[in-house]
C-alpha atoms as a PDB file:
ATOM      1  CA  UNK A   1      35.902   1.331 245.682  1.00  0.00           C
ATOM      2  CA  UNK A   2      34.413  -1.985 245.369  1.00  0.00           C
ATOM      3  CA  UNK A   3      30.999  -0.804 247.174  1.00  0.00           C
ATOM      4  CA  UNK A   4      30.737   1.939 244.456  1.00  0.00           C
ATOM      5  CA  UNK A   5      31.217  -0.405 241.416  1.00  0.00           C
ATOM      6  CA  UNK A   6      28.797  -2.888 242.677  1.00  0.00           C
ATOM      7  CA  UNK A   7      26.676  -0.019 243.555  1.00  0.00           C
ATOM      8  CA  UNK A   8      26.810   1.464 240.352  1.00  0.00           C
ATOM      9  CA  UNK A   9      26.030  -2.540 238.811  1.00  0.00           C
ATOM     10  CA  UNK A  10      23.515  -2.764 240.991  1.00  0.00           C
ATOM     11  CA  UNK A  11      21.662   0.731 239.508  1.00  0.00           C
ATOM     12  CA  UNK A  12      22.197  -0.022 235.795  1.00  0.00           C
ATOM     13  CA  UNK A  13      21.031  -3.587 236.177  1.00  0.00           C
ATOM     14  CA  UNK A  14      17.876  -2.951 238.138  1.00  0.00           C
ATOM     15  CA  UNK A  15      17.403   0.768 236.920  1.00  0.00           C
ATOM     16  CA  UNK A  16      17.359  -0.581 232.585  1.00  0.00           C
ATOM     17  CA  UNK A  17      13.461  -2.107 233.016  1.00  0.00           C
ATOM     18  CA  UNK A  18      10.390  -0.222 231.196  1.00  0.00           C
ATOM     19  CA  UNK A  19       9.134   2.593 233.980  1.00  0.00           C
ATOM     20  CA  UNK A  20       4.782   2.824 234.351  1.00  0.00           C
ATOM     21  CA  UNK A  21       4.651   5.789 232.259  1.00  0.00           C
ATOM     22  CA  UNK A  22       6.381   3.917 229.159  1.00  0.00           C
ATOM     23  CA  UNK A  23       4.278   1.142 229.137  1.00  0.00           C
ATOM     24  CA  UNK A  24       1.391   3.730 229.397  1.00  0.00           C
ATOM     25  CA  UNK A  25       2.803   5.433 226.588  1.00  0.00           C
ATOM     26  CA  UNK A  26       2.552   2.340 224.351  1.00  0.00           C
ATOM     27  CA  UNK A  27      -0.977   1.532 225.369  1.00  0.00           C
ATOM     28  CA  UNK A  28      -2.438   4.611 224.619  1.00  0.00           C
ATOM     29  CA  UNK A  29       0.076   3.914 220.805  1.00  0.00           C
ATOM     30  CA  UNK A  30      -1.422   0.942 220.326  1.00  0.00           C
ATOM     31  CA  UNK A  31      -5.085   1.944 221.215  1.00  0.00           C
ATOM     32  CA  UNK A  32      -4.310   4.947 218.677  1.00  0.00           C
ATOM     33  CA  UNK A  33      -3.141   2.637 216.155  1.00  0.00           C
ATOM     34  CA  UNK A  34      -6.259   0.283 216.191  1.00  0.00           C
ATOM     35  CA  UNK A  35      -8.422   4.054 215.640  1.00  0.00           C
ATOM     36  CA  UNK A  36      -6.540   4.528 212.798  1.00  0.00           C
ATOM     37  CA  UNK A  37      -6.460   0.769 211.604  1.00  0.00           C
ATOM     38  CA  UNK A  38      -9.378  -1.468 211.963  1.00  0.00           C
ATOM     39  CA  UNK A  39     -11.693   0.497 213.737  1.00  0.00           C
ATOM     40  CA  UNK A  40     -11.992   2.990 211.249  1.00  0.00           C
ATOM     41  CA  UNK A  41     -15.034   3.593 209.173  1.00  0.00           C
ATOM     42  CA  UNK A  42     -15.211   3.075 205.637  1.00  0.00           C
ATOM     43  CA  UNK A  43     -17.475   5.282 203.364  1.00  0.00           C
ATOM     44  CA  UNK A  44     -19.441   3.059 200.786  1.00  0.00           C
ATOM     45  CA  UNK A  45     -20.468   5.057 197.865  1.00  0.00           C
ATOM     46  CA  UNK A  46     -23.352   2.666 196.480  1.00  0.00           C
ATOM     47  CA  UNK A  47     -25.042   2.715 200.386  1.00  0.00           C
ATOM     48  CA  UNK A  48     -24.533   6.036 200.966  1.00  0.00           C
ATOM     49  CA  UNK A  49     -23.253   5.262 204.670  1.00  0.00           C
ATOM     50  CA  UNK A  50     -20.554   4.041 206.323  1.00  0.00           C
ATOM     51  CA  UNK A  51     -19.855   0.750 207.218  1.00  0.00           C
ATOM     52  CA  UNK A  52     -18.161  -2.020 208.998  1.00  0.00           C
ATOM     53  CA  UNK A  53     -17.414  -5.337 209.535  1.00  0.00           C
ATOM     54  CA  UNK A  54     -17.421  -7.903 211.892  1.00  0.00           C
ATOM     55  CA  UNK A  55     -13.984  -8.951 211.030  1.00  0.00           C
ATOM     56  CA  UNK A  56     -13.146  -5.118 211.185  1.00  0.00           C
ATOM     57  CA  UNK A  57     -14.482  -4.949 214.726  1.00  0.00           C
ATOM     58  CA  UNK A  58     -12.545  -8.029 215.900  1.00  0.00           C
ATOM     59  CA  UNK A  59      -9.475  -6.946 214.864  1.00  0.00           C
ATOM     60  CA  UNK A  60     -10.130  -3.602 216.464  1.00  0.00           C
ATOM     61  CA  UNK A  61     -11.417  -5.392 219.506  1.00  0.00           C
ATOM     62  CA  UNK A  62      -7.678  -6.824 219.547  1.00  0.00           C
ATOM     63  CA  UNK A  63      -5.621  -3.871 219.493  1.00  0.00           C
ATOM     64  CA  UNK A  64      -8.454  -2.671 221.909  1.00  0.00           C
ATOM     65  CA  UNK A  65      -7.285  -5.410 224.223  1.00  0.00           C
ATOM     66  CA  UNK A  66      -3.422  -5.190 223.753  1.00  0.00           C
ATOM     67  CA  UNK A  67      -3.716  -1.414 224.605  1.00  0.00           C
ATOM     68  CA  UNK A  68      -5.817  -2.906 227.597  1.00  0.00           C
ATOM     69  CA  UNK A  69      -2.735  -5.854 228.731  1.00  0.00           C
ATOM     70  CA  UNK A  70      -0.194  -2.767 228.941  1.00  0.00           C
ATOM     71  CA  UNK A  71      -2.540  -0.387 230.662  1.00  0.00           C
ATOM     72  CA  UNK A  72      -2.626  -3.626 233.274  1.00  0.00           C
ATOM     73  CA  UNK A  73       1.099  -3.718 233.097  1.00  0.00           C
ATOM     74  CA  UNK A  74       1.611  -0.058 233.541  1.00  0.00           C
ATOM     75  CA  UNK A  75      -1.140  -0.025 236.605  1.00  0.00           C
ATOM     76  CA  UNK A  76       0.740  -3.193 238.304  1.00  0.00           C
ATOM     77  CA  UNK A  77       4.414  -1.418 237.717  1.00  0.00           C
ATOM     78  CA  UNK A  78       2.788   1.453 240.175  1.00  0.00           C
ATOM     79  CA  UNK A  79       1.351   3.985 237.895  1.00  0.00           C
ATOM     80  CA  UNK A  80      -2.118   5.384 239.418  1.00  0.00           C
ATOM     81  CA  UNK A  81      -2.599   8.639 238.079  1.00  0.00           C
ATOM     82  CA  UNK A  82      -6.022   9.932 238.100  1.00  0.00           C
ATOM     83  CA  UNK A  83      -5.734  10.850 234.007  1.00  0.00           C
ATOM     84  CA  UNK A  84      -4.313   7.125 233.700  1.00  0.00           C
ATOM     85  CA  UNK A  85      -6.941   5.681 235.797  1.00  0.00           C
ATOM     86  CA  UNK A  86      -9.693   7.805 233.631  1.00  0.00           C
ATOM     87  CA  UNK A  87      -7.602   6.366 230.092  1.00  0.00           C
ATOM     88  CA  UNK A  88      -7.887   2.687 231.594  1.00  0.00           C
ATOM     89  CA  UNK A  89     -11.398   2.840 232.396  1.00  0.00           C
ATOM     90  CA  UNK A  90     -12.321   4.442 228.966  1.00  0.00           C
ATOM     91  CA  UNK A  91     -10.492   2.127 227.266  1.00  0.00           C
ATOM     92  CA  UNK A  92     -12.472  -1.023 229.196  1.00  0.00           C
ATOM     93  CA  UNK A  93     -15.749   0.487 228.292  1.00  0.00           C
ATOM     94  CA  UNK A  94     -15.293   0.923 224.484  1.00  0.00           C
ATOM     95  CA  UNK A  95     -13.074  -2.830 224.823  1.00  0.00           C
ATOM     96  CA  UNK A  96     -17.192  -3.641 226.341  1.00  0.00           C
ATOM     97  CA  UNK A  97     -19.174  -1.727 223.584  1.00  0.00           C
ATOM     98  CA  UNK A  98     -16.802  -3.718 220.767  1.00  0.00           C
ATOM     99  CA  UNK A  99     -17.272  -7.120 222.140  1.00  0.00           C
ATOM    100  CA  UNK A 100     -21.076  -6.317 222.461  1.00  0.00           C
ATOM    101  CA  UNK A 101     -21.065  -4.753 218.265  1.00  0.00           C
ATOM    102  CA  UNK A 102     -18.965  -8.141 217.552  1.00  0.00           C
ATOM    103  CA  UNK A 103     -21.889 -10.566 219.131  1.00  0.00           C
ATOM    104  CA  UNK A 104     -24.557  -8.481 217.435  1.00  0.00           C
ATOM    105  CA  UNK A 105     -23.068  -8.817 214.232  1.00  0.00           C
ATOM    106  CA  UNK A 106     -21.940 -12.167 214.265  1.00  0.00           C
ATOM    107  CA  UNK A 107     -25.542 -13.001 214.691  1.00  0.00           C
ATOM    108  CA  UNK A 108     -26.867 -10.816 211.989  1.00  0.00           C
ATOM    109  CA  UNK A 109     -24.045 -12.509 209.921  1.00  0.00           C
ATOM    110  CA  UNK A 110     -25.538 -15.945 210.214  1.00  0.00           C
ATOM    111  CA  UNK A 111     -27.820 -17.490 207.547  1.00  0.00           C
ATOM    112  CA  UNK A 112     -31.386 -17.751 209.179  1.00  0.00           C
ATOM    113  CA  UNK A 113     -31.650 -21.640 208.572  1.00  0.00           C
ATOM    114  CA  UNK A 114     -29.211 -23.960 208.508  1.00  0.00           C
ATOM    115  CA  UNK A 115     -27.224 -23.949 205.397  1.00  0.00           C
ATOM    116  CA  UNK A 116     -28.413 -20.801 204.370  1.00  0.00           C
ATOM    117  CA  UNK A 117     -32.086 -23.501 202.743  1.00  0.00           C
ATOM    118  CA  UNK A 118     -35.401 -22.706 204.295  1.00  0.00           C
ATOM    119  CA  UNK A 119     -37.531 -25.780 205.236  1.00  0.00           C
END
């Protein structure tokens, strides 16, 4: 009898942690949530065109990144699925393309002389 409690203790202690394919779960949430947040597009009337800003970008480069952490997570808990493996690398290439938007902007942000005075 005492083997089966501490058996039993044993599985409900060790067996309570977040499995691979819940932490997967809430990458591909949180990579869904930055679509729908930050990284979405805004329509401006007066331009006729969308746009977007570097700030918008940043913050969609974060939830880009948090959605990449628990991918990580998920991959080192012993998930390797070939449709998780294609999510994770997808995910790393737009994470690229954002940080590569970001720098481009930031520039194109910056006054051309310094304080915004030409010389």
């Amino acid at each position: 009898m005492p083997r089966l409690s501490l058996g039993l203790w044993l599985i409900l202690v060790f067996g309570c942690g977040e499995s691979a394919r819940e932490v997967y779960t809430q990458g591909m949430k949180a990579e869904g949530e930055a679509e729908r947040g930050p990284c979405k597009l805004v329509f401006d009337q007066q331009l006729g065109q969308n746009v977007i800003s570097a700030d918008q970008i940043q913050s969609c480069l974060k939830g880009q990144e948090e959605a990449l952490a628990l991918y990580d997570k998920a991959s080192a808990l012993g998930l390797k699925d070939l449709d998780f493996e294609r999510t994770r690398e997808q995910a790393r290439e737009r994470a690229k393309r954002l940080q590569g938007m970001l720098s481009t902007l930031r520039e194109l942000e910056q006054p051309e002389y310094p304080g915004g005075k030409a010389p």
